[in-house]
N, C-alpha and C. Protein backbone atom coordinates (compact mmCIF):
# COMPACT_ATOMS: atom_id res chain seq x y z
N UNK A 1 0.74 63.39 31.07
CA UNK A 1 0.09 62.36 30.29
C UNK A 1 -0.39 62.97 28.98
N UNK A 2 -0.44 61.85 27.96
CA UNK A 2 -0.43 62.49 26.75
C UNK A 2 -2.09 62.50 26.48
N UNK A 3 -2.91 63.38 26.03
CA UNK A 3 -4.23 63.48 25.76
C UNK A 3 -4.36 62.59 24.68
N UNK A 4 -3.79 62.42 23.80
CA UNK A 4 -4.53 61.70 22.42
C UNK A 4 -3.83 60.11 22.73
N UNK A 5 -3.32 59.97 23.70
CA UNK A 5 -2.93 58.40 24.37
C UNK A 5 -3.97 58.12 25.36
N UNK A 6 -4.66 59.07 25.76
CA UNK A 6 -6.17 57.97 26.44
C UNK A 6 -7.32 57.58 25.56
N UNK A 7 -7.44 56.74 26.14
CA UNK A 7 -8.69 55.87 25.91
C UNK A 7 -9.60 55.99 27.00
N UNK A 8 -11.26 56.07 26.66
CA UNK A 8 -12.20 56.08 27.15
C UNK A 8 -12.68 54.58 27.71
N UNK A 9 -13.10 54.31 29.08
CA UNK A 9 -13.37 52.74 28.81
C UNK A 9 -14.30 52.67 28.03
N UNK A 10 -15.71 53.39 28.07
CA UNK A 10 -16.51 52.93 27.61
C UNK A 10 -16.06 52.43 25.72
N UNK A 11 -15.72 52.94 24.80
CA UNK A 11 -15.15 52.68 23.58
C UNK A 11 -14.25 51.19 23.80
N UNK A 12 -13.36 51.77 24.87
CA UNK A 12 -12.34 50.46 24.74
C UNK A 12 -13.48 49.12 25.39
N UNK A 13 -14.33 49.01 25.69
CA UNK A 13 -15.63 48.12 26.20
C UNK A 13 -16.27 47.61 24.92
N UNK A 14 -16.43 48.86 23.98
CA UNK A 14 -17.34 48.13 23.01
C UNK A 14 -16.58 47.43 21.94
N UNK A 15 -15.10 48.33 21.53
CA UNK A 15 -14.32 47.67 21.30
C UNK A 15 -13.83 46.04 21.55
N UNK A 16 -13.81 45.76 22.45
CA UNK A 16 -13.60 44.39 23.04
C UNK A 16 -15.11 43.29 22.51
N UNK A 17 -16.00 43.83 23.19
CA UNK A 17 -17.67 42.87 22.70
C UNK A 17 -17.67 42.76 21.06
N UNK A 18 -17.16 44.31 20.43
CA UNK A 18 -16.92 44.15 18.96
C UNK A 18 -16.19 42.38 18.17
N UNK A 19 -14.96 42.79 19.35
CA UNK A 19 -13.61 42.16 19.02
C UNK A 19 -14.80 39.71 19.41
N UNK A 20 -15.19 40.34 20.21
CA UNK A 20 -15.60 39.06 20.77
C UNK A 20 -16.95 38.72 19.80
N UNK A 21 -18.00 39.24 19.85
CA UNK A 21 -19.09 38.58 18.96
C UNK A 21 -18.51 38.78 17.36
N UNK A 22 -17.44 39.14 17.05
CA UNK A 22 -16.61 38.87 15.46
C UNK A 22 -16.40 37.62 15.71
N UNK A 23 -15.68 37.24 16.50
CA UNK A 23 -14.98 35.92 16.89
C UNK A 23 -15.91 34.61 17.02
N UNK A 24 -17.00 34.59 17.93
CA UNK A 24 -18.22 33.83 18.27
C UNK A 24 -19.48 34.10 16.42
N UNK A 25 -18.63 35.01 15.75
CA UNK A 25 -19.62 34.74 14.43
C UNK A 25 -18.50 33.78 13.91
N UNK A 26 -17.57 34.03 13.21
CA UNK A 26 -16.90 33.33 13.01
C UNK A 26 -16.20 31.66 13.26
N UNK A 27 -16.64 31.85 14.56
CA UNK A 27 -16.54 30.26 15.29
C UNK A 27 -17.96 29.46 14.48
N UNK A 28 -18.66 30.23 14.78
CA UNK A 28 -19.91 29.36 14.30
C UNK A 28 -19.92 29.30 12.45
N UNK A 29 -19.88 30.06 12.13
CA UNK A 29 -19.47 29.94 10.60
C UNK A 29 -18.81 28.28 10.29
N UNK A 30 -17.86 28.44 10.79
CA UNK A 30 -16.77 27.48 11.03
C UNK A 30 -17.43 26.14 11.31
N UNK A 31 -17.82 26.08 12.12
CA UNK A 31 -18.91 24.86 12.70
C UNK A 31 -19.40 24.53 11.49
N UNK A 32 -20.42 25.23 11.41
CA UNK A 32 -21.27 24.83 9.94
C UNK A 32 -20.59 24.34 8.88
N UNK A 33 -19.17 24.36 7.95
CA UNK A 33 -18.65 24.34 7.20
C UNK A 33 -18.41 23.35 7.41
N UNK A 34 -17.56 22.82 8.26
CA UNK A 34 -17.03 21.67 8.47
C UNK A 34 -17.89 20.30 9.02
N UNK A 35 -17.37 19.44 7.76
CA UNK A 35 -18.28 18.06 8.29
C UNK A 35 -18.13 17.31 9.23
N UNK A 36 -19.28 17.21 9.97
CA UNK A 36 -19.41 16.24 10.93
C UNK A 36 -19.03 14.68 10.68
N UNK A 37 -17.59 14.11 11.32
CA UNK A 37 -17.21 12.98 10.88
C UNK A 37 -18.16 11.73 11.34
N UNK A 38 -17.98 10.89 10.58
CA UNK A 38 -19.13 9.73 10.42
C UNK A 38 -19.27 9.11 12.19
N UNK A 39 -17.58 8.78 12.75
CA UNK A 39 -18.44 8.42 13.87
C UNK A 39 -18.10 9.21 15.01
N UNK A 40 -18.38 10.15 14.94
CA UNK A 40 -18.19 11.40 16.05
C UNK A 40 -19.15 11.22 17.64
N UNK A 41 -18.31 11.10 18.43
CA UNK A 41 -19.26 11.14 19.61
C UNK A 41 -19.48 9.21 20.15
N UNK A 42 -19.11 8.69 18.98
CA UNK A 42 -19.75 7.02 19.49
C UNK A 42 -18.61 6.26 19.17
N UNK A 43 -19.12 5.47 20.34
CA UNK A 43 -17.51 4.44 20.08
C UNK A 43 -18.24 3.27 18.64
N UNK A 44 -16.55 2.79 18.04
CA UNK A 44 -16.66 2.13 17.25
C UNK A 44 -16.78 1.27 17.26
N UNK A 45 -17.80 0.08 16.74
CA UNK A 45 -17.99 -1.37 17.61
C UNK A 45 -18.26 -1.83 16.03
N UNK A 46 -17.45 -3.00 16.00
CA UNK A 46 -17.86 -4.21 15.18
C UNK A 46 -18.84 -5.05 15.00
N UNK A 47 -19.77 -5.39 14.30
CA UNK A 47 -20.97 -5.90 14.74
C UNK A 47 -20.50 -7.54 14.99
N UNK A 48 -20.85 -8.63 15.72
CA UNK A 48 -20.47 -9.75 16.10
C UNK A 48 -20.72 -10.48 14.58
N UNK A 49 -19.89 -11.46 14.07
CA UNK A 49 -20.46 -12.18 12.88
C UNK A 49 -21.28 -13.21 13.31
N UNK A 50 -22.82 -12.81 12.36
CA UNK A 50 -23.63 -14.21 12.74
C UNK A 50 -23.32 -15.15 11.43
N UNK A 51 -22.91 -16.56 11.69
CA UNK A 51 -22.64 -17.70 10.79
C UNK A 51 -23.27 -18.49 10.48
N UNK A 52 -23.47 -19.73 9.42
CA UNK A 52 -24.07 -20.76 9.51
C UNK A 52 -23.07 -21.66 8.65
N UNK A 53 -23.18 -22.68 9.67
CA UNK A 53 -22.14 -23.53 8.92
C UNK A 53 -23.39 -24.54 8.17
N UNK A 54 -22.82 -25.17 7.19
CA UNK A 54 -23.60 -25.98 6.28
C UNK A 54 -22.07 -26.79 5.43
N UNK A 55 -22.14 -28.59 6.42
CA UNK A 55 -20.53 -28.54 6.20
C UNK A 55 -19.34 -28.26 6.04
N UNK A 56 -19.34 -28.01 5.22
CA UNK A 56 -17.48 -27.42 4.98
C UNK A 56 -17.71 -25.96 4.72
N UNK A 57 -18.91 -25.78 4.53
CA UNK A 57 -19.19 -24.06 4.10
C UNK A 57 -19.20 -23.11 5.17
N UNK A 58 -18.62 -22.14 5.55
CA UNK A 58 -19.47 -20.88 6.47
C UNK A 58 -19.76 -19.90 5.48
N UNK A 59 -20.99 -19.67 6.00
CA UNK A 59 -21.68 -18.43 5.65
C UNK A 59 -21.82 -17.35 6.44
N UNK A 60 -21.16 -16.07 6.26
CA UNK A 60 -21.42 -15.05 7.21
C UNK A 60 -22.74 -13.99 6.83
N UNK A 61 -23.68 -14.46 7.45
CA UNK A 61 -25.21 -13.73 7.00
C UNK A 61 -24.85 -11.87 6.74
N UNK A 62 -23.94 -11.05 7.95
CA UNK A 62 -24.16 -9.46 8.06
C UNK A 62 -23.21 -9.38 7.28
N UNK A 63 -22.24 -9.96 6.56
CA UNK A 63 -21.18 -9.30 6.11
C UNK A 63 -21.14 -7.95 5.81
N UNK A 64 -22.01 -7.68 4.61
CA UNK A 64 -22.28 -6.16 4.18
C UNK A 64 -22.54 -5.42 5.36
N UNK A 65 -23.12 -5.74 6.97
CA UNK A 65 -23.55 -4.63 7.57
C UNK A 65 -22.06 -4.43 8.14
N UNK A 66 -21.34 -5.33 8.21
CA UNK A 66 -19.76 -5.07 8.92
C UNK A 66 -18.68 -4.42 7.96
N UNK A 67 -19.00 -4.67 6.78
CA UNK A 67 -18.39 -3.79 5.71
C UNK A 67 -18.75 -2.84 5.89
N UNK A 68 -20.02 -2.41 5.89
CA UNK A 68 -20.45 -1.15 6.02
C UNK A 68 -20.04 0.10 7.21
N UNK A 69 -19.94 -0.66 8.48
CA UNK A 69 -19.61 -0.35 9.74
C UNK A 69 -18.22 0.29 9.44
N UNK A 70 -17.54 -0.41 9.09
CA UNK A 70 -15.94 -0.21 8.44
C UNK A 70 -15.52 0.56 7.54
N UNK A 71 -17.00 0.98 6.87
CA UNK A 71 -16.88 1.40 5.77
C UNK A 71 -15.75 1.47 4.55
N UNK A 72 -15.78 0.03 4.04
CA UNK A 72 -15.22 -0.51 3.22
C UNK A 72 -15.21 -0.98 2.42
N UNK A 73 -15.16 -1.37 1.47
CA UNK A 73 -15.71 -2.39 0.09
C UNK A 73 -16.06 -3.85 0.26
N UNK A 74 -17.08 -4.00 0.45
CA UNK A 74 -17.38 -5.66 0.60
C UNK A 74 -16.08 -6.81 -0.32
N UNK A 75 -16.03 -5.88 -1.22
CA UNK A 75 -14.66 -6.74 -2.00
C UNK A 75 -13.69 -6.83 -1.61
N UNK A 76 -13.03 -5.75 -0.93
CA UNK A 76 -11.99 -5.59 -0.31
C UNK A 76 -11.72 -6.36 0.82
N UNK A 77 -12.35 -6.31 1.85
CA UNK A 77 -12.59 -6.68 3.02
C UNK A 77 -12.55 -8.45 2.41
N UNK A 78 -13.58 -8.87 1.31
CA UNK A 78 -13.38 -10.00 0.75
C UNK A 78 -12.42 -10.62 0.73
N UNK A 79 -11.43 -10.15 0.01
CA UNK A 79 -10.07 -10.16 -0.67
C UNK A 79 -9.44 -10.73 0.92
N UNK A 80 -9.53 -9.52 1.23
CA UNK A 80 -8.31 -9.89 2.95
C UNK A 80 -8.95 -10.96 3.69
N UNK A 81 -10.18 -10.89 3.90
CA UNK A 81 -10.53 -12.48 4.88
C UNK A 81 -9.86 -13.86 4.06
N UNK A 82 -10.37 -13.86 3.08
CA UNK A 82 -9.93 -14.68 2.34
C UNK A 82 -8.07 -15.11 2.18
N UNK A 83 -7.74 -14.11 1.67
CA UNK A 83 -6.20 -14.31 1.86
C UNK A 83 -5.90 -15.03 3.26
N UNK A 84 -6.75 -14.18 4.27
CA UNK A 84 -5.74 -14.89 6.19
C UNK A 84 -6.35 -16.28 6.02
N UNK A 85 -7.53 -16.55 5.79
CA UNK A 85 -8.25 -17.82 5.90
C UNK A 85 -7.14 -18.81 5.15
N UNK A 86 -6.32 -18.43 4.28
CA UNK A 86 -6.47 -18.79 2.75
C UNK A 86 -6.98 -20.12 2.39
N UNK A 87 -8.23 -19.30 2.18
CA UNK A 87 -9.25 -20.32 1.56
C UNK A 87 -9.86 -19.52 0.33
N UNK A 88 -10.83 -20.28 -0.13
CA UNK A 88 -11.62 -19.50 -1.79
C UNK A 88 -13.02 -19.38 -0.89
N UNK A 89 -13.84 -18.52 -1.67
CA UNK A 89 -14.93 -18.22 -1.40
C UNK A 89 -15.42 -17.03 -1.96
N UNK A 90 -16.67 -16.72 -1.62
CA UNK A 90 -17.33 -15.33 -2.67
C UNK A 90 -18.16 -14.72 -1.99
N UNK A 91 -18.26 -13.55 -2.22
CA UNK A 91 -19.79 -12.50 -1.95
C UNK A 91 -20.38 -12.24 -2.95
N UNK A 92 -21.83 -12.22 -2.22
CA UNK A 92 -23.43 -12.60 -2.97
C UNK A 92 -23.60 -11.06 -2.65
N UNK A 93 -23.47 -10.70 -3.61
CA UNK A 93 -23.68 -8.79 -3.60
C UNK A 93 -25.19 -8.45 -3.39
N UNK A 94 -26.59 -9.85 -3.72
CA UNK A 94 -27.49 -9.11 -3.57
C UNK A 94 -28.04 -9.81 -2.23
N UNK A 95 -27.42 -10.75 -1.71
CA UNK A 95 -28.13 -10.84 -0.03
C UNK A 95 -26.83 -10.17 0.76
N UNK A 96 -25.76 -10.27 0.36
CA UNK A 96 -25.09 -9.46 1.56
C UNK A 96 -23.78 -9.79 2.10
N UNK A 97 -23.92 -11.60 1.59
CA UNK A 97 -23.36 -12.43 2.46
C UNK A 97 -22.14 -13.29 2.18
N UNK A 98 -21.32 -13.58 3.02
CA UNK A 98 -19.64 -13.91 2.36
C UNK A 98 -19.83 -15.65 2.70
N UNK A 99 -19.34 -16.19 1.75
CA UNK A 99 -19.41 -18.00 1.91
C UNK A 99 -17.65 -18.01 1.77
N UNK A 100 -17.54 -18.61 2.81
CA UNK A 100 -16.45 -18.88 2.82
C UNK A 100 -16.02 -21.30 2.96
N UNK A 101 -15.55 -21.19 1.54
CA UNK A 101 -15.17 -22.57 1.76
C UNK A 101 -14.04 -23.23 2.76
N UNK A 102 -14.78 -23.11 3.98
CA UNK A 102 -13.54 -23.87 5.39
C UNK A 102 -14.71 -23.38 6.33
N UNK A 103 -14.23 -24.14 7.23
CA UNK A 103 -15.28 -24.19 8.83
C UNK A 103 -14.50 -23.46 9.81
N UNK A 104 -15.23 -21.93 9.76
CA UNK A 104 -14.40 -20.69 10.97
C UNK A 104 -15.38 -20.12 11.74
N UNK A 105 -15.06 -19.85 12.95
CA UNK A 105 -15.66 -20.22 14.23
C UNK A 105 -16.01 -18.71 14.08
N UNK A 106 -17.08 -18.19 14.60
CA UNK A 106 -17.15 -16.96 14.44
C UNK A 106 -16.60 -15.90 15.44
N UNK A 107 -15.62 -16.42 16.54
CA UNK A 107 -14.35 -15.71 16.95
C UNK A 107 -13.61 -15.56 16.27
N UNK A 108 -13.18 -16.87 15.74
CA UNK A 108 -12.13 -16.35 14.77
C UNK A 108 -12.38 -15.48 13.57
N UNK A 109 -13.48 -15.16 13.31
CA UNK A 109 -13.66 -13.94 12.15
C UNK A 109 -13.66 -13.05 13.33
N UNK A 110 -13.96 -12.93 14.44
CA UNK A 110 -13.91 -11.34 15.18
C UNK A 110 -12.75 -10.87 15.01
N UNK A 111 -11.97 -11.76 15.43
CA UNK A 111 -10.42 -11.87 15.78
C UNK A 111 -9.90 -10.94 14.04
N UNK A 112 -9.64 -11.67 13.13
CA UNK A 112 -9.73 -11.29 11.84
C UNK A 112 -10.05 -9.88 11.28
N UNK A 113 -11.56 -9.59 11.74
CA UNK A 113 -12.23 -8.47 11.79
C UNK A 113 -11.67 -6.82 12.35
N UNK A 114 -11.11 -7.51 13.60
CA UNK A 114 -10.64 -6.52 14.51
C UNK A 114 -9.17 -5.76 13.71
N UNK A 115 -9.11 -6.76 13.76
CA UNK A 115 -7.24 -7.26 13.19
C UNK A 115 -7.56 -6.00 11.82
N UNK A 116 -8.55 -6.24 10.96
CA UNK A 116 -8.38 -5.66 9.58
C UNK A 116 -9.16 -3.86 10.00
N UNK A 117 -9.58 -3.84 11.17
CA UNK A 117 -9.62 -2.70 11.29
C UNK A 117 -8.86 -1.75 11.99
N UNK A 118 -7.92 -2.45 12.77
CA UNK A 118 -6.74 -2.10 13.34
C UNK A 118 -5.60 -1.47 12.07
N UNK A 119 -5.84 -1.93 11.52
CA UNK A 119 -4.81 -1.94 10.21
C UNK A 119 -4.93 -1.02 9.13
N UNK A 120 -6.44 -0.80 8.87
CA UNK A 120 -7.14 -0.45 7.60
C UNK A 120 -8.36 0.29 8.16
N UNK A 121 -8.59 0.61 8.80
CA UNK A 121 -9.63 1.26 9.80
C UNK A 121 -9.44 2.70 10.28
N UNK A 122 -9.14 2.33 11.43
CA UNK A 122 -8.56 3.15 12.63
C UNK A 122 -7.14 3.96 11.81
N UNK A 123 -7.08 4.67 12.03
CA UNK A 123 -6.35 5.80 12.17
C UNK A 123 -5.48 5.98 12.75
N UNK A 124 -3.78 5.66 12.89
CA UNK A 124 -3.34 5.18 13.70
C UNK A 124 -2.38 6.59 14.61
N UNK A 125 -3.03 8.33 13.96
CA UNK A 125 -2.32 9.13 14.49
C UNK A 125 -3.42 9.33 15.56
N UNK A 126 -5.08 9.81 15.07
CA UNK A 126 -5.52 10.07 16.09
C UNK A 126 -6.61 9.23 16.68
N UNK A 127 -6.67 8.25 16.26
CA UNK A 127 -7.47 6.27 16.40
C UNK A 127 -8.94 6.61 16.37
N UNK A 128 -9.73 7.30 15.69
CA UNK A 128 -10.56 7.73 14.48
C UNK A 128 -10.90 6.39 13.46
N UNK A 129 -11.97 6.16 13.67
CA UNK A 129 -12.38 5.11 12.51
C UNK A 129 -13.13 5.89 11.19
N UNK A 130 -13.13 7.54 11.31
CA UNK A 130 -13.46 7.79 10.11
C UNK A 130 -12.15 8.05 8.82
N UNK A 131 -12.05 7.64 8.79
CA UNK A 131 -11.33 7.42 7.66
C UNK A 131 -11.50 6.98 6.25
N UNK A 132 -11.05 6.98 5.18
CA UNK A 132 -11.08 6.38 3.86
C UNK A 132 -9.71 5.76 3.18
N UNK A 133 -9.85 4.40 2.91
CA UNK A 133 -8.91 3.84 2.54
C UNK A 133 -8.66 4.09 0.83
N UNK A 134 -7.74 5.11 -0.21
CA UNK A 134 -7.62 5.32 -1.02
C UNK A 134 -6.01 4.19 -1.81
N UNK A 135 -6.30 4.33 -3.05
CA UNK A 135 -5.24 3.26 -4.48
C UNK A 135 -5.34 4.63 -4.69
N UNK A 136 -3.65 4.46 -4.72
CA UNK A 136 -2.83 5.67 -5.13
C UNK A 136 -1.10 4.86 -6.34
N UNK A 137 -1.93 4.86 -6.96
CA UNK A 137 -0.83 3.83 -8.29
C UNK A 137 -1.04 2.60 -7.29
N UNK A 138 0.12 1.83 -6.91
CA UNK A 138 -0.12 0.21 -6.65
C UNK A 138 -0.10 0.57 -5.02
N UNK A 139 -0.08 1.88 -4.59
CA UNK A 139 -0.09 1.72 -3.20
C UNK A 139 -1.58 2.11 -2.18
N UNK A 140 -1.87 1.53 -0.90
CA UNK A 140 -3.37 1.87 -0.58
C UNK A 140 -2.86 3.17 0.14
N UNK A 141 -3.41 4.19 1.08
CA UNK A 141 -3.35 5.13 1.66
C UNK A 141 -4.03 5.76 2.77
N UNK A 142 -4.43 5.38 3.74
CA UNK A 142 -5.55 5.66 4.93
C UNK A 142 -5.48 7.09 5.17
N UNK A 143 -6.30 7.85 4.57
CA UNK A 143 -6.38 9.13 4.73
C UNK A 143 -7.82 9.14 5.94
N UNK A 144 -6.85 10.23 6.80
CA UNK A 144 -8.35 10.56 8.48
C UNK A 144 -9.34 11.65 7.77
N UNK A 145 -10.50 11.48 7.84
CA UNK A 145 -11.50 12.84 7.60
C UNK A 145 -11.22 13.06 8.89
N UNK A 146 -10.97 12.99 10.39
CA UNK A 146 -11.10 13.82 11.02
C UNK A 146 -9.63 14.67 11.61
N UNK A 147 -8.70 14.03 11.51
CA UNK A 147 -7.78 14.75 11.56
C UNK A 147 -6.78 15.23 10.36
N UNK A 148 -6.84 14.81 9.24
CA UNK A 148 -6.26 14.82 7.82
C UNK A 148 -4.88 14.31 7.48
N UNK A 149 -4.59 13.07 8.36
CA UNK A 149 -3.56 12.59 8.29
C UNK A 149 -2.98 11.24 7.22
N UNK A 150 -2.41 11.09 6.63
CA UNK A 150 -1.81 10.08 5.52
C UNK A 150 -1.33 9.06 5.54
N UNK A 151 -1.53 7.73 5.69
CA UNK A 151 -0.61 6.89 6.30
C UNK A 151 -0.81 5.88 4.80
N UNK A 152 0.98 5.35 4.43
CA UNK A 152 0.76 4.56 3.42
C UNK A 152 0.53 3.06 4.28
N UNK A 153 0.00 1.99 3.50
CA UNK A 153 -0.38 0.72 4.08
C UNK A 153 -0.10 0.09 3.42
N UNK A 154 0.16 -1.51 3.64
CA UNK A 154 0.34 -1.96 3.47
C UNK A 154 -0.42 -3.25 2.32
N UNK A 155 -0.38 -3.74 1.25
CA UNK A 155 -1.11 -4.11 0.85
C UNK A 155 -1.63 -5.48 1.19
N UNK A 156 -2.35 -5.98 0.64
CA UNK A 156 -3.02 -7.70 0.94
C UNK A 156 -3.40 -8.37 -0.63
């Protein structure tokens, strides 16, 4: 046996704990750096739309908190209810709230709701609602913060 081919355990021991608390610094480094995605740990839930009809009008009182949930542009989200409804109507940027001219049941905005986060939401590699919907020239782009994936979409 060759003398300068052994190893001592004790060295090759500390060697290894060396090799391991490098690794466990580094893991944690790592941790820290990287952002904690918005909905990590909790499932994603839509908030129910509360309505008020006032004849031919609905009014959806949370809009902004369901935009928000979605994290999306109250305009945007605007834009698309409106188009499926196709009806006219507007958001009141300083109470919150979407008037929509036609009488819709507030299933059928869940229904709607779901639908536009299925689409524009969710994430459809790793189904992640953190995401950000980016305009990239005339096209939109659902980029994942948590997995970093690209998906072009479709417009409305």
């Amino acid at each position: 046996m060759n003398e300068g081919a052994t190893s001592h355990p004790s060295t090759e021991n500390e060697r290894i704990l060396s090799i391991i608390r490098n690794y466990d610094f580094l893991l944690q480094r790592l941790y820290r750096k990287v952002p904690v995605p918005a909905g990590s740990g909790e499932r994603f839930a839509i908030p129910k739309p509360r309505i008020i009809r006032i004849g031919s009008t609905t009014i959806l009182h949370n809009f902004r908190e369901i935009a928000d949930v979605m994290r999306r542009d109250p305009k945007l989200l605007t834009r698309y209810l409106l188009k499926e409804l196709a009806t006219a109507g507007s958001y009141d940027e300083e109470s919150g709230a979407l008037k929509l001219n036609i009488v819709v049941s507030a299933r059928a905005l869940s229904v709607l709701l779901e639908r536009f986060a299925r689409q524009y939401v969710i994430c459809p590699t790793c189904g992640r609602p953190d995401t950000k919907l980016e305009k990239r020239e005339r096209i939109f782009v659902l980029k994942c913060e948590a997995c970093g994936a690209e998906q072009p979409m479709k417009g409305f």
